[in-house]
Structure formats: C-alpha cells, structure tokens
Protein backbone atom coordinates (compact mmCIF):
# COMPACT_ATOMS: atom_id res chain seq x y z
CA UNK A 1 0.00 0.00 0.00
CA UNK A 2 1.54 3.53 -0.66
CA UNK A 3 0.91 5.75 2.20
CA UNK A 4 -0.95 8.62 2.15
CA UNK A 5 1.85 11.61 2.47
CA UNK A 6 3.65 9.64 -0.22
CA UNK A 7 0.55 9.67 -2.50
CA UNK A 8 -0.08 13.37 -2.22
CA UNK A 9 3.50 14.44 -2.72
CA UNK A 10 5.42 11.91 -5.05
CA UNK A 11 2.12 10.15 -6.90
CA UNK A 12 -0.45 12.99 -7.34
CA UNK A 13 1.64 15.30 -9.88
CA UNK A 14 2.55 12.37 -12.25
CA UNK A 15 -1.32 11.08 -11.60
CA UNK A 16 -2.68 14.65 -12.54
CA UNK A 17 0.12 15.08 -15.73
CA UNK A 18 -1.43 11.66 -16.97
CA UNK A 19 -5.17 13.04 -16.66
CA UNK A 20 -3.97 16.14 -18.47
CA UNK A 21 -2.82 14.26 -21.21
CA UNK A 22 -5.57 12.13 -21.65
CA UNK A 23 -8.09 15.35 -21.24
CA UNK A 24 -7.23 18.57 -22.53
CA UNK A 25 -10.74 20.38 -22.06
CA UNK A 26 -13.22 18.37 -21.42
CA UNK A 27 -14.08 14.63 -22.04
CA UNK A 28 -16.17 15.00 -25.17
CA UNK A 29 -17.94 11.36 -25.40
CA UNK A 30 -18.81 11.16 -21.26
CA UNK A 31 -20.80 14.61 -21.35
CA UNK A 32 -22.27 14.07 -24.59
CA UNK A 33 -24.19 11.02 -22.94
CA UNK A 34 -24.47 12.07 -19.27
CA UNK A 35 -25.24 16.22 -19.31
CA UNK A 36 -25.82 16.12 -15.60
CA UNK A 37 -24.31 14.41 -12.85
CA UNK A 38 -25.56 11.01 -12.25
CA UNK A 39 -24.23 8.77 -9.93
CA UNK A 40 -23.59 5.06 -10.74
CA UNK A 41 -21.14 1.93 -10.04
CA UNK A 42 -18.77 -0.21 -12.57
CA UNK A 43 -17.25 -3.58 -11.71
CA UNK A 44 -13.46 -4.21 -12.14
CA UNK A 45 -12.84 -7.25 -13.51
CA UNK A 46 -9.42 -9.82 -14.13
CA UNK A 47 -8.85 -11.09 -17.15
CA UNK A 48 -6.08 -13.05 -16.50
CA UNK A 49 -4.50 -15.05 -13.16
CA UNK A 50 -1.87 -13.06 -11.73
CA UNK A 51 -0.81 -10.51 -8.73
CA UNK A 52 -2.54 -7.16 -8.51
CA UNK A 53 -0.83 -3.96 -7.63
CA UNK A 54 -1.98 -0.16 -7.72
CA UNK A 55 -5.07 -0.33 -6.25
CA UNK A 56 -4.52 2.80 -4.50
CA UNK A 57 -3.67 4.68 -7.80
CA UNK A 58 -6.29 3.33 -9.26
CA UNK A 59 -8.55 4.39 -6.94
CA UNK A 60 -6.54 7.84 -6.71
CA UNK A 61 -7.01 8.96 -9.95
CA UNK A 62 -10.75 9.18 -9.32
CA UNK A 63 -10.51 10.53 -6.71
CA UNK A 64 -8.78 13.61 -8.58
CA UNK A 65 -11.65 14.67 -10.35
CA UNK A 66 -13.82 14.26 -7.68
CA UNK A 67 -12.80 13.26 -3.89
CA UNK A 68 -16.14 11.68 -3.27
CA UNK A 69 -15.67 8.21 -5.56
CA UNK A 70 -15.90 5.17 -3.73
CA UNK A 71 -13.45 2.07 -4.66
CA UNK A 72 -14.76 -0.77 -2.26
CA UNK A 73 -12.63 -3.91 -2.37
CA UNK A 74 -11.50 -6.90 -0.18
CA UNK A 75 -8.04 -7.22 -1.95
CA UNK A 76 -4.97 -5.82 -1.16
CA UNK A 77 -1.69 -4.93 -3.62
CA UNK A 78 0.18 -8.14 -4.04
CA UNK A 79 -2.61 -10.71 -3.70
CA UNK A 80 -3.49 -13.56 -6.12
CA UNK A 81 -5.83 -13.12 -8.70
CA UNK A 82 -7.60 -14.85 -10.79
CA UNK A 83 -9.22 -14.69 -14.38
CA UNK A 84 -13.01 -13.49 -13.51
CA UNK A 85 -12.62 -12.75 -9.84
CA UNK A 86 -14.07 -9.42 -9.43
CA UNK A 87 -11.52 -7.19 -8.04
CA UNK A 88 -13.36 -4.20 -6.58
CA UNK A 89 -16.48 -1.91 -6.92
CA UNK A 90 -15.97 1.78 -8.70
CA UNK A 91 -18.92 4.15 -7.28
CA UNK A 92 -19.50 7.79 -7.88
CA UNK A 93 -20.03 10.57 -10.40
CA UNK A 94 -20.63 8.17 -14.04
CA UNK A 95 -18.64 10.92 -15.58
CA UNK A 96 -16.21 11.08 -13.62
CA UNK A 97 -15.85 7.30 -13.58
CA UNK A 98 -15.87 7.49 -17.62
CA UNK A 99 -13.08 10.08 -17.43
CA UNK A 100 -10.75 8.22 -15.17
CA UNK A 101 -11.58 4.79 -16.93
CA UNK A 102 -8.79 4.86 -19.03
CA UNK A 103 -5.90 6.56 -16.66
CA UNK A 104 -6.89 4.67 -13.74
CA UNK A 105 -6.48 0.89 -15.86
CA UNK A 106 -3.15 2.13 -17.44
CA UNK A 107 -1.65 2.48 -13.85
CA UNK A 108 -3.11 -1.22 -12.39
CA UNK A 109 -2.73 -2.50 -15.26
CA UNK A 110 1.16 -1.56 -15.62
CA UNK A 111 1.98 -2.34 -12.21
CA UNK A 112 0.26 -5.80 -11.94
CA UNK A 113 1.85 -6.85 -15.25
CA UNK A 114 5.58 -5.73 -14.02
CA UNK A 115 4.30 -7.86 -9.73
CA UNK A 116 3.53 -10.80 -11.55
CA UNK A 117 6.75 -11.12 -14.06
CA UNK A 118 8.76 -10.14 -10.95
CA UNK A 119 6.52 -12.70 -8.90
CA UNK A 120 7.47 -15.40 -11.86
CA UNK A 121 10.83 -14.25 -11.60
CA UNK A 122 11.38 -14.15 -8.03
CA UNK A 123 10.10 -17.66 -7.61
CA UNK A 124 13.15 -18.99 -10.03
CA UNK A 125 15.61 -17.49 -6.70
CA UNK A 126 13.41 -19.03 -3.95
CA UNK A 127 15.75 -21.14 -1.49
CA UNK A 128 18.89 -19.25 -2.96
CA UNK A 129 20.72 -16.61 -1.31
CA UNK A 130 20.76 -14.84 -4.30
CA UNK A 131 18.34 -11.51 -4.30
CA UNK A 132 16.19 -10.06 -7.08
CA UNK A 133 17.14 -6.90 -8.68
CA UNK A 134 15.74 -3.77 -10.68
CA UNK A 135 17.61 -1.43 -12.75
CA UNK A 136 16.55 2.35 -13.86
CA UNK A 137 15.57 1.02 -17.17
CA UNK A 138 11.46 2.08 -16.21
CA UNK A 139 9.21 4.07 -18.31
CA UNK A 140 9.77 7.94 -18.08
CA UNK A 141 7.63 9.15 -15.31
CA UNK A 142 6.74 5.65 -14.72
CA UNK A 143 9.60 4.82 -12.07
CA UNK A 144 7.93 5.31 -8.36
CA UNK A 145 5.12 2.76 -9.83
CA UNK A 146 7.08 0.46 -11.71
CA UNK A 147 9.30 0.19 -8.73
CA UNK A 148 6.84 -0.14 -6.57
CA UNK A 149 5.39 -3.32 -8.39
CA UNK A 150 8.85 -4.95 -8.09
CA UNK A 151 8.35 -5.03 -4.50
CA UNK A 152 5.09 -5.93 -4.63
CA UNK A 153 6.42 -8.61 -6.91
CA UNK A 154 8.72 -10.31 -4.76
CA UNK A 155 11.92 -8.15 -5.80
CA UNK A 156 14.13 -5.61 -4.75
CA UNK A 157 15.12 -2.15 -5.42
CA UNK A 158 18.44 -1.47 -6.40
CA UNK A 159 18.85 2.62 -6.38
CA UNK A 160 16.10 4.89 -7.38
CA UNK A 161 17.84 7.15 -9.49
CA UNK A 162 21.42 8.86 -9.86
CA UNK A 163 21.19 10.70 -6.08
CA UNK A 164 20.35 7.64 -4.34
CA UNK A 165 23.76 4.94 -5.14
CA UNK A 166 27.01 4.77 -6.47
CA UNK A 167 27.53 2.92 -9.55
CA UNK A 168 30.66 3.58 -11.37
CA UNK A 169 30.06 1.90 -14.97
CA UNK A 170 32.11 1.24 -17.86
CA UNK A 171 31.72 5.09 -19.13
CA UNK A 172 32.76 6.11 -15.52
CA UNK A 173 35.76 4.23 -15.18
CA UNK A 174 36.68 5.51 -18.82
CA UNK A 175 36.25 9.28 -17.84
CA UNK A 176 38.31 8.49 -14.71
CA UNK A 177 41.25 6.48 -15.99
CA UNK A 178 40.50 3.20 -14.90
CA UNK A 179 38.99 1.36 -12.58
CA UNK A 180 41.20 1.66 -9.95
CA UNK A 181 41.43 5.43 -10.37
CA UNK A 182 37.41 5.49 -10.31
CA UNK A 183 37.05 4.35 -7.24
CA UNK A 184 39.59 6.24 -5.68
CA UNK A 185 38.05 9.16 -7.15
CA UNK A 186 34.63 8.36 -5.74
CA UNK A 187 35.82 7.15 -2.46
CA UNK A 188 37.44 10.76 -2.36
CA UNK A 189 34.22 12.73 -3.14
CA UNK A 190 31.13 10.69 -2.00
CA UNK A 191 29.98 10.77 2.16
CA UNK A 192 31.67 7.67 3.99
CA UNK A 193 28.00 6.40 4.52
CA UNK A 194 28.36 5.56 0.62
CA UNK A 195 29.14 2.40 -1.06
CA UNK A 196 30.95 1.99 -3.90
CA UNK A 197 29.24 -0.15 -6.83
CA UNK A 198 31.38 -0.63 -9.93
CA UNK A 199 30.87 -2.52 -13.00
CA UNK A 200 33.48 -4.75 -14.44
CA UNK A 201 33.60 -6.66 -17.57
CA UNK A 202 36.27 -9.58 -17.33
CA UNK A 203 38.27 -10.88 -14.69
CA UNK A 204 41.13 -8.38 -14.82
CA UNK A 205 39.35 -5.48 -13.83
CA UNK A 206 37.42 -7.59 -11.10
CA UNK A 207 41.26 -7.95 -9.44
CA UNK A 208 41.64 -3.94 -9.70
CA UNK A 209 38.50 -3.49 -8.13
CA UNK A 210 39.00 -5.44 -5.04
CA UNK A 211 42.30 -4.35 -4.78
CA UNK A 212 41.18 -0.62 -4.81
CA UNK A 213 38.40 -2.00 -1.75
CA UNK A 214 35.19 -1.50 -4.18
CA UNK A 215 32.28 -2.64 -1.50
CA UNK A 216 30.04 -4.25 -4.31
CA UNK A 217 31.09 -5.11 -7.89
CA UNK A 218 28.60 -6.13 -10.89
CA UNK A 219 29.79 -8.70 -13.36
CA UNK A 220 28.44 -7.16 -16.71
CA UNK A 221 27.26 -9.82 -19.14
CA UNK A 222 30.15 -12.33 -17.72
CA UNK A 223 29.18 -16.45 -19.39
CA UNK A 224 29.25 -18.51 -16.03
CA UNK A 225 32.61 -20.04 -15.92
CA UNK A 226 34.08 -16.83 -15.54
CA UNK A 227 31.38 -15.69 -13.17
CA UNK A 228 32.86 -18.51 -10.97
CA UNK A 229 36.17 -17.63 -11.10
CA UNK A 230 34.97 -14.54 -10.51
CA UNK A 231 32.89 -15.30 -6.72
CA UNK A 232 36.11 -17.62 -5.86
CA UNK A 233 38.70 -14.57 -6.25
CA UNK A 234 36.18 -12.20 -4.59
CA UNK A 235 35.61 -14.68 -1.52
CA UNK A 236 33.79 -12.32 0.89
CA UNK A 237 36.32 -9.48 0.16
CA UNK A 238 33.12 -7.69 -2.03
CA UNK A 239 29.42 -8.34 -2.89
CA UNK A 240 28.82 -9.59 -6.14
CA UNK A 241 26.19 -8.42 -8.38
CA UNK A 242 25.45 -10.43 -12.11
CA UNK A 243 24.18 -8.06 -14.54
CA UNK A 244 23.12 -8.36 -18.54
CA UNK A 245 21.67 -10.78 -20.55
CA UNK A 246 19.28 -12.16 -17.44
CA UNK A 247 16.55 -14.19 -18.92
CA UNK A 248 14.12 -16.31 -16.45
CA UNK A 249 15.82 -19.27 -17.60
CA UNK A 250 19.02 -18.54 -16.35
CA UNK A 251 18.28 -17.36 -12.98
CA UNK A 252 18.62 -20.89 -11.09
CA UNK A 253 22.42 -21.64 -12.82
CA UNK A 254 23.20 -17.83 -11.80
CA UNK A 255 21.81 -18.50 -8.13
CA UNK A 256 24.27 -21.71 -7.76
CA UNK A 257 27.32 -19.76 -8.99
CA UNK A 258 26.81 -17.93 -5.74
CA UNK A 259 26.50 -14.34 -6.72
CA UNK A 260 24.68 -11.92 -4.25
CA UNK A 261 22.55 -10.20 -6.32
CA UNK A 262 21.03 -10.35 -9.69
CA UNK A 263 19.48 -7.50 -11.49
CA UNK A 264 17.26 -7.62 -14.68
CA UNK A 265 16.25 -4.69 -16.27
CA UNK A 266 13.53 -6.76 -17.75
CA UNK A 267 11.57 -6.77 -14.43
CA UNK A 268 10.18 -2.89 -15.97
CA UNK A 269 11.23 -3.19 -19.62
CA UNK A 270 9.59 -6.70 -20.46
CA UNK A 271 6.65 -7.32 -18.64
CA UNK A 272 3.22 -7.16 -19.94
CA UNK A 273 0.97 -5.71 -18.82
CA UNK A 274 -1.85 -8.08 -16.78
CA UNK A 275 -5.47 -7.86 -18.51
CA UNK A 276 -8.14 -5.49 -16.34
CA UNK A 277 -11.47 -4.22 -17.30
CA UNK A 278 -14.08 -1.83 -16.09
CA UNK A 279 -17.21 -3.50 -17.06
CA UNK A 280 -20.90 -3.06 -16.55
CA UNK A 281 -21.36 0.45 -15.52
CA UNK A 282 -24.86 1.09 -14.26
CA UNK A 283 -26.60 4.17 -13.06
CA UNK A 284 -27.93 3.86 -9.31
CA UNK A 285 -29.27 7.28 -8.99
C-alpha cells in the first residue's frame, strides 16, 4: 500500500500530468451522454491469473476529479488473482468514472503486469541466497510505480535514481582512468555512509577493483565459468552483483554460482501488462 503523504507528494503530480494528457478540455464522449451528474457503479474485472498492484492509484485517480468516488474492495496490492474474480467496486459521479476509466487501468494495469513477471521471476531465486534486482531502465515518469510493483512482486530495489547509489560503470571508469582510479576518485568525493558499486567486464578489472576495496562489484554480461572464477577470487572481500543478458531461464544456474545479487532490467522493460477491465457500468441514482 503507498501511504498517504507519499501519495499526495510523489504520486499525485505524475497522476494529474497523466489526466492532463488524456483530457485537454473536457471529455467529449462522457458529457455528450451524461449532461448532468448522475451517480452510478462499474465492476473491475481480471482477465487473467496473476498478482494485482496499484489499487490505491487506481482508486486515486478518481478521486482527482472528484474526492467523493468510492473504490470498495477486499483485496490488497500483491494478492493472487484470478481470471473473472471481481476485483473491486468503482462508485461515484458516471462521468467522472468514464473520465478516469482509461488513466486509472493504465496504472493497475502496468503495475500488476511488471508484480507478476517479478513474482514469476522471483520464484526462479526461492531457497537461494541470491536476491532479485531492478535497474533504472522504467518508463519515463513511470519509475515510483514500476518500482513499486517490483516489490510488490517479490523483488528488490536497487537505487532509485542517480542521487540515491554509487555505480561507477564502464563510461565512468573511462572518464576516470581506470577502474582503480574510479574508485579512488569516488571514495574521495562521495559521504563515507556511501558504497561503492562498480561494473566490471572480465576478470582483470574484477582484481583492480577489489584491490582498490570496491564494496560491491557487478559482473556485466560475464558467461558462467568466468562468473565462478569470478565469486572464488572475490571470496567475501566484495558483494557480487550479475548483470546483462538475465533471462528467467538462467536465474537458477546464476543462483548456484553464488553471486549476491542479480538485477534484470527486464523486471520494468519486459513485462506485460496483466489484462483489467471496467465492465458493466450502471446508473444507481
């Protein structure tokens, strides 16, 4: 569930920006049929099995053109689903409920697609000590709700965006000099509460890195044998993190090399979305 505060100061700009876009002036086809207001109630309905997540947004967009809508459900984000169940109950203004159709479904619909590939995903790791990673490969202006889904999921957030982590990658360590330089550089300038994250692409740079006392290192689009050279020569001395190329069917093989972490930009990039309607909308009033 996203708390309230963090609805009204991090959710309810991007919410409104997406009404804005999807209504300019007015909402032609919904006043054409209803010239007065008329209250009413729609059913939400699953299409397809799965876990659901945003049913506050979905219920906050609504609520944005007019505080007094309803949303009555007995679900909660990260439950099972299944095709037919009905989800919830939409009840208020029948315009306003046409209106926010659209913009409210994108959001649940998004964020239940990216919990249940992350749920599928996740499940591959169960048992392991191996944790579930995302990346900041989201949808612009999409990345509070896509991340939150990965939770929801079963996953884990690596950082939010540039302010939040240190990652030196392969760009970084070329503007610095080298990896060893890199770190030095960012050991240097970043707060001591900071750790250092640095990607490395073969098994030389992996020595520089622990050598130069990088805290965690990712091993970018490494084959496996020399991701387990790479976890022997490391041997506690840094966390490992295996990143590129991370498909669900390689997850259990990268779990038993013994890496720490594995992230998959795919969690945000290549889910579908999960199959929601709005169906049977009936005036009650």
């Amino acid at each position: 569930m996203i708390n309230g505060v963090t609805m009204k100061i991090n959710v309810d700009p991007y919410l409104l920006s997406a009404l804005r876009e999807d209504i300019t002036s007015e909402d032609v086809s919904a006043n054409a049929v209803v010239r007065e207001e008329t209250h009413g109630i729609a059913e939400l309905i699953c299409k397809q099995d799965g876990i659901i997540c945003g049913l506050d947004v979905f219920h906050r967009v609504f609520c944005l053109l007019d505080e007094k809508t309803i949303f009555k459900t007995g679900l909660k984000d990260g439950d099972f689903v299944k095709k037919g169940d009905m989800i919830g109950v939409i009840a208020g203004d029948i315009r306003v409920i046409l209106s926010g159709e659209r913009t409210a479904l994108n959001y649940l619909q998004r964020m239940s697609g990216i919990a249940t590939f992350t749920h599928e995903m996740a499940g591959e790791l169960e048992g392991t000590k191996t944790r579930l990673l995302d990346t900041r490969k989201t949808t612009p202006n999409m990345r509070i709700f896509e991340k939150y889904a990965v939770k929801v999921g079963g996953g884990q957030n690596h950082r939010y965006n540039l302010s939040d982590g240190l990652l030196l990658k392969d760009n970084h360590i070329g503007a610095a000099g080298g990896v060893a330089k890199a770190i030095e550089m960012a050991r240097e300038y970043a707060p001591f509460v900071r750790k250092i994250e640095i990607e490395v692409e073969n098994l030389q740079q992996l020595d520089e890195a622990l050598e130069a006392g990088a805290d965690i290192i990712m091993l970018d689009n490494m084959d496996n044998e020399t991701m387990k050279e790479a976890v022997e020569r490391a041997a506690g001395k840094a966390e490992l993190e295996c990143s590129g190329n991370v498909t669900k069917e390689r997850l259990k093989e990268i779990a038993e090399i013994g890496v720490d972490y594995v992230s998959a930009g795919a969690l945000t990039y290549g889910a579908p979305i999960m199959d929601i309607s709005l169906k049977n909308l009936t005036p009650t009033r």
